[in-house]
Structure formats: C-alpha cells, structure tokens
Protein backbone atom coordinates (compact mmCIF):
# COMPACT_ATOMS: atom_id res chain seq x y z
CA UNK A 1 -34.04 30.09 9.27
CA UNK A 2 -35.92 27.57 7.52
CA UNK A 3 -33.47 26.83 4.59
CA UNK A 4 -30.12 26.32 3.81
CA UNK A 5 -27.46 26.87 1.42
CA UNK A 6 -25.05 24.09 0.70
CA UNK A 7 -21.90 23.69 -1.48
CA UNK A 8 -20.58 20.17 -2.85
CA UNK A 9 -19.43 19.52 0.63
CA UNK A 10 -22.78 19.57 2.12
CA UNK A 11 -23.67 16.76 -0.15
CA UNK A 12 -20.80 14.86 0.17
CA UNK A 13 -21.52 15.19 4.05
CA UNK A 14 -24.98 13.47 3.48
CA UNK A 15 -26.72 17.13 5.12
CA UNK A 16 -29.63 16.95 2.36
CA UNK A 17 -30.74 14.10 3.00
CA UNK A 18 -30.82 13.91 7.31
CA UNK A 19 -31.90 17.77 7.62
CA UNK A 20 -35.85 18.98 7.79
CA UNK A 21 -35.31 21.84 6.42
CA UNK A 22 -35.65 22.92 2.49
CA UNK A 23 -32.25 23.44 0.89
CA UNK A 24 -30.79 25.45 -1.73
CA UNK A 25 -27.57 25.19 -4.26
CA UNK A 26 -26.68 25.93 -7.56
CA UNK A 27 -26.84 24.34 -10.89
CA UNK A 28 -22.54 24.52 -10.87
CA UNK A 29 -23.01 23.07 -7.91
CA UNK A 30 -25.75 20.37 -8.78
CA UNK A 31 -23.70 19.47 -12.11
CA UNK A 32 -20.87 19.19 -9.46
CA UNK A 33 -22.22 16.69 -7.39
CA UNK A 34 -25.04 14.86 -9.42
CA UNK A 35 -22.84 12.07 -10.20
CA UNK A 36 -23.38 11.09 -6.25
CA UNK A 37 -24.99 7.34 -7.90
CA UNK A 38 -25.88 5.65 -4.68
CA UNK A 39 -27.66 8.74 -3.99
CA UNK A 40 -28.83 9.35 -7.28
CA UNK A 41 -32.54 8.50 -6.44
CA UNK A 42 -32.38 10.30 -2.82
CA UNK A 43 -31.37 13.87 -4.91
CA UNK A 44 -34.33 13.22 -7.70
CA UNK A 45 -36.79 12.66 -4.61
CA UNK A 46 -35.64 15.73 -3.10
CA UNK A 47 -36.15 17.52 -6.22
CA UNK A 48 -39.49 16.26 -6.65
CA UNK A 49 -40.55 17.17 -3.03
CA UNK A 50 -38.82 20.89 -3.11
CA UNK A 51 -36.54 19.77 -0.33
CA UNK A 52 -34.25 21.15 -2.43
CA UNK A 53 -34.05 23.62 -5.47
CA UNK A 54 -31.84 24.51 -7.90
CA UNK A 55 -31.84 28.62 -7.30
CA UNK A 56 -29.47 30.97 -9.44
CA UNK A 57 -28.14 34.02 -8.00
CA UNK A 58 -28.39 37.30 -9.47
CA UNK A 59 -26.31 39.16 -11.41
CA UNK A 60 -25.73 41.64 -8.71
CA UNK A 61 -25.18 39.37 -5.79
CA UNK A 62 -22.93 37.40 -7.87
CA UNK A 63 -20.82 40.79 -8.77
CA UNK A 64 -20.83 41.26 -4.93
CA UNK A 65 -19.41 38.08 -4.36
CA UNK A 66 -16.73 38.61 -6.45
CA UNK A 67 -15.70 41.46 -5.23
CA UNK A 68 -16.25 40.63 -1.81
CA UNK A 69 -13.84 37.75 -2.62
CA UNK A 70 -11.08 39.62 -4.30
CA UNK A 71 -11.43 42.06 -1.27
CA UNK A 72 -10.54 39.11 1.23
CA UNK A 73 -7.67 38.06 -1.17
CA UNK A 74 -9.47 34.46 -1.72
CA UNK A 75 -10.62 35.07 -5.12
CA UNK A 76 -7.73 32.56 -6.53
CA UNK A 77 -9.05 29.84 -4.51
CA UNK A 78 -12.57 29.92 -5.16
CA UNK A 79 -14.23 28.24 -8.10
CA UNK A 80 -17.21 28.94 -10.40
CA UNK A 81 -19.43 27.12 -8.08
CA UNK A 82 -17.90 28.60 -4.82
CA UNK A 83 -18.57 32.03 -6.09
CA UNK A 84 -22.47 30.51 -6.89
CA UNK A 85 -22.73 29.79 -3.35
CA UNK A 86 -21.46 32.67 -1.64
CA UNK A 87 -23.72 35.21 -4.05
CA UNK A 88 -26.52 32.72 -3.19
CA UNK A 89 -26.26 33.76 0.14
CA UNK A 90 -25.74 37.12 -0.55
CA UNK A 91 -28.63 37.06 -2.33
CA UNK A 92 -30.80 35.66 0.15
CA UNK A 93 -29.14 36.03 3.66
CA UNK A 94 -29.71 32.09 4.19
CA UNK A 95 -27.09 30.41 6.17
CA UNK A 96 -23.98 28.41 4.13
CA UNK A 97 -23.27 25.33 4.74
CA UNK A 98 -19.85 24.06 3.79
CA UNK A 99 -16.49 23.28 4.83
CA UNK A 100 -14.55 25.52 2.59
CA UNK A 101 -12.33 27.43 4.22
CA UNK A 102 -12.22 29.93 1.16
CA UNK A 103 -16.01 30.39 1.15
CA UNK A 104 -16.12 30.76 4.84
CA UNK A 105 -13.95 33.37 5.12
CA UNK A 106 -15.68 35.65 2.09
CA UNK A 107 -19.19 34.85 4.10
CA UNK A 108 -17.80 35.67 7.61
CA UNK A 109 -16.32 39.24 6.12
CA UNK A 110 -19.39 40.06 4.88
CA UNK A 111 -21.53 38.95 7.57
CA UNK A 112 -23.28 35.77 6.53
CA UNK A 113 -23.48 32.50 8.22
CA UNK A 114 -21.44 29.88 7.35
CA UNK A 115 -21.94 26.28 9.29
CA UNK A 116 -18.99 23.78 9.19
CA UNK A 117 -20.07 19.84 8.62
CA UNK A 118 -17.41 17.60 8.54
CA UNK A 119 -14.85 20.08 9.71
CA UNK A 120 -14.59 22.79 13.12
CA UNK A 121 -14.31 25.56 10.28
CA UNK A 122 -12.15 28.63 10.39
CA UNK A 123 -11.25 30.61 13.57
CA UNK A 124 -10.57 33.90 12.65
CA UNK A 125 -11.60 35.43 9.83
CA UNK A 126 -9.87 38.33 7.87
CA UNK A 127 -7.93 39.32 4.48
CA UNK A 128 -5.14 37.56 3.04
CA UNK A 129 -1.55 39.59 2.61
CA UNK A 130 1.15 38.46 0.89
CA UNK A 131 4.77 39.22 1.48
CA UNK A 132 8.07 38.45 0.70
CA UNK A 133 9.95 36.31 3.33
CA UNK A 134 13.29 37.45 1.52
CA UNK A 135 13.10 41.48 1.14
CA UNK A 136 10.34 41.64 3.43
CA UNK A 137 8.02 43.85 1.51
CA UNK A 138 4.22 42.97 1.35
CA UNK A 139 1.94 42.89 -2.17
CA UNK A 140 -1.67 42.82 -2.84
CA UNK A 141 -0.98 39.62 -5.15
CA UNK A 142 1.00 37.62 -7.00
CA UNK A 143 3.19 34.23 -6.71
CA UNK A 144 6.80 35.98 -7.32
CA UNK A 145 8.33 39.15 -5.65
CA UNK A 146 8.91 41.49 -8.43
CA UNK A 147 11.56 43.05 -6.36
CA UNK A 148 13.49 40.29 -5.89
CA UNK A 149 11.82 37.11 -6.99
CA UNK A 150 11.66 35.36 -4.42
CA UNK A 151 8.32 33.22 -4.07
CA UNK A 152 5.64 34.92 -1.91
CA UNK A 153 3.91 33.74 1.17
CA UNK A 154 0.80 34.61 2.54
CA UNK A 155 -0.67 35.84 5.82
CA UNK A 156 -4.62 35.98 7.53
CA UNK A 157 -4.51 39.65 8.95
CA UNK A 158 -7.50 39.39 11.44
C-alpha cells in the first residue's frame, strides 16, 4: 500500500511527518489538528509536496460508515471526523492509522486495516451489547433499563 489514512491521532503521533509514504485525512480532521503550531510549517510543506491531501469521502462510503458503525454499536462514540476516516477507508481500501479504539473496531468488522501508533490497539473485535446488571435483560441501546431503570452496562460480543 503506498498511502495511508490517518485520524488526529496519527498527527499527534508525529506519523506524517517520519513516514515515506503519501497520506490521506479529512478536512474535519485537518480543521481538527491544524492548530499543531510547532508543526504548522511541516503540515503546509506536506501539503505543498502531496505528501498529504485533504480527500473527502463520498456520500455512499460515508452512509456505509455509518451504518457499519451503528451495526457495531460504536456509533455514540464516534465523532464527525471519526466517521470521515472510517468512510475514507471505505472508500478507498487504504489502511487506517489511528489509535481509536472506536474506529478500530468499525474498520476491523468490516474488513479494513487499522494500524495502532502510540497504543497495542484492540484485541478482539466485535459488536457492543448492552444489558442490565440488575434484571439481567440485554438492549440494543440506551443508558437506562426501561424495565427497571437501572443504568446499563455494556459488553464486546466477539
């Protein structure tokens, strides 16, 4: 693969500016990170070079990330800019990088490649369930039981 994909992470990691290869993000993401001063210079260079571009996703890839997200259960915990990424990828089948354990679980369910920086990333992947530790029923979603009321947990089923 001659490119990569990288989230805020991959910035704040430094990986833009130590890696050969051409990189790709998002404007969300971009906006997100372009207040980076000491590296202010080092991103406009990059720009200038096409070491890295500022690519959109699609309408369609970005629908499929979505879903693909509220499939997993991790919808709630992605962003605007996560959900950029991840239809990025969808989009073009480049590898992620990032440390979000949100984002890497969507991209390992759906079969893209996901490379940790700063972290070992996430083990297993798999969809989230939540249940209710006091009547013991599971729910697609939600922060309260409406059986009982009791605050819901959640669970990786692998």
């Amino acid at each position: 693969m001659d490119f990569k994909i990288l989230d805020a992470s991959a910035f704040y990691a430094g990986v833009p500016f130590r890696t050969p290869d051409d990189c790709y993000t998002t404007s969300l993401v971009y906006d997100e990170i372009k207040h980076i001063k000491k590296n202010h210079d080092a991103l406009g260079t990059l720009l200038e070079t096409n070491r890295l571009r500022i690519r959109e996703p699609d309408s369609e890839s970005t629908k499929n990330a979505i879903k693909a997200s509220k499939d997993t259960g991790d919808f709630p915990q992605l962003s605007k800019q996560d959900i950029s990424i991840i239809a990025l990828g969808i989009e073009t089948k480049g590898q992620i990088i990032s440390d979000d354990f949100a984002i890497s679980n969507v991209a390992k369910n759906i079969g893209i490649e996901i490379l940790p920086i700063m972290t070992r990333g996430i083990k297993d992947a798999g969809k989230w369930m939540h249940y209710c530790p006091g009547c013991r029923t599971n729910h697609t979603s939600g922060k309260e039981c409406p059986m009982c009321g009791t605050a819901l947990k959640r669970k990786l089923l692998k």
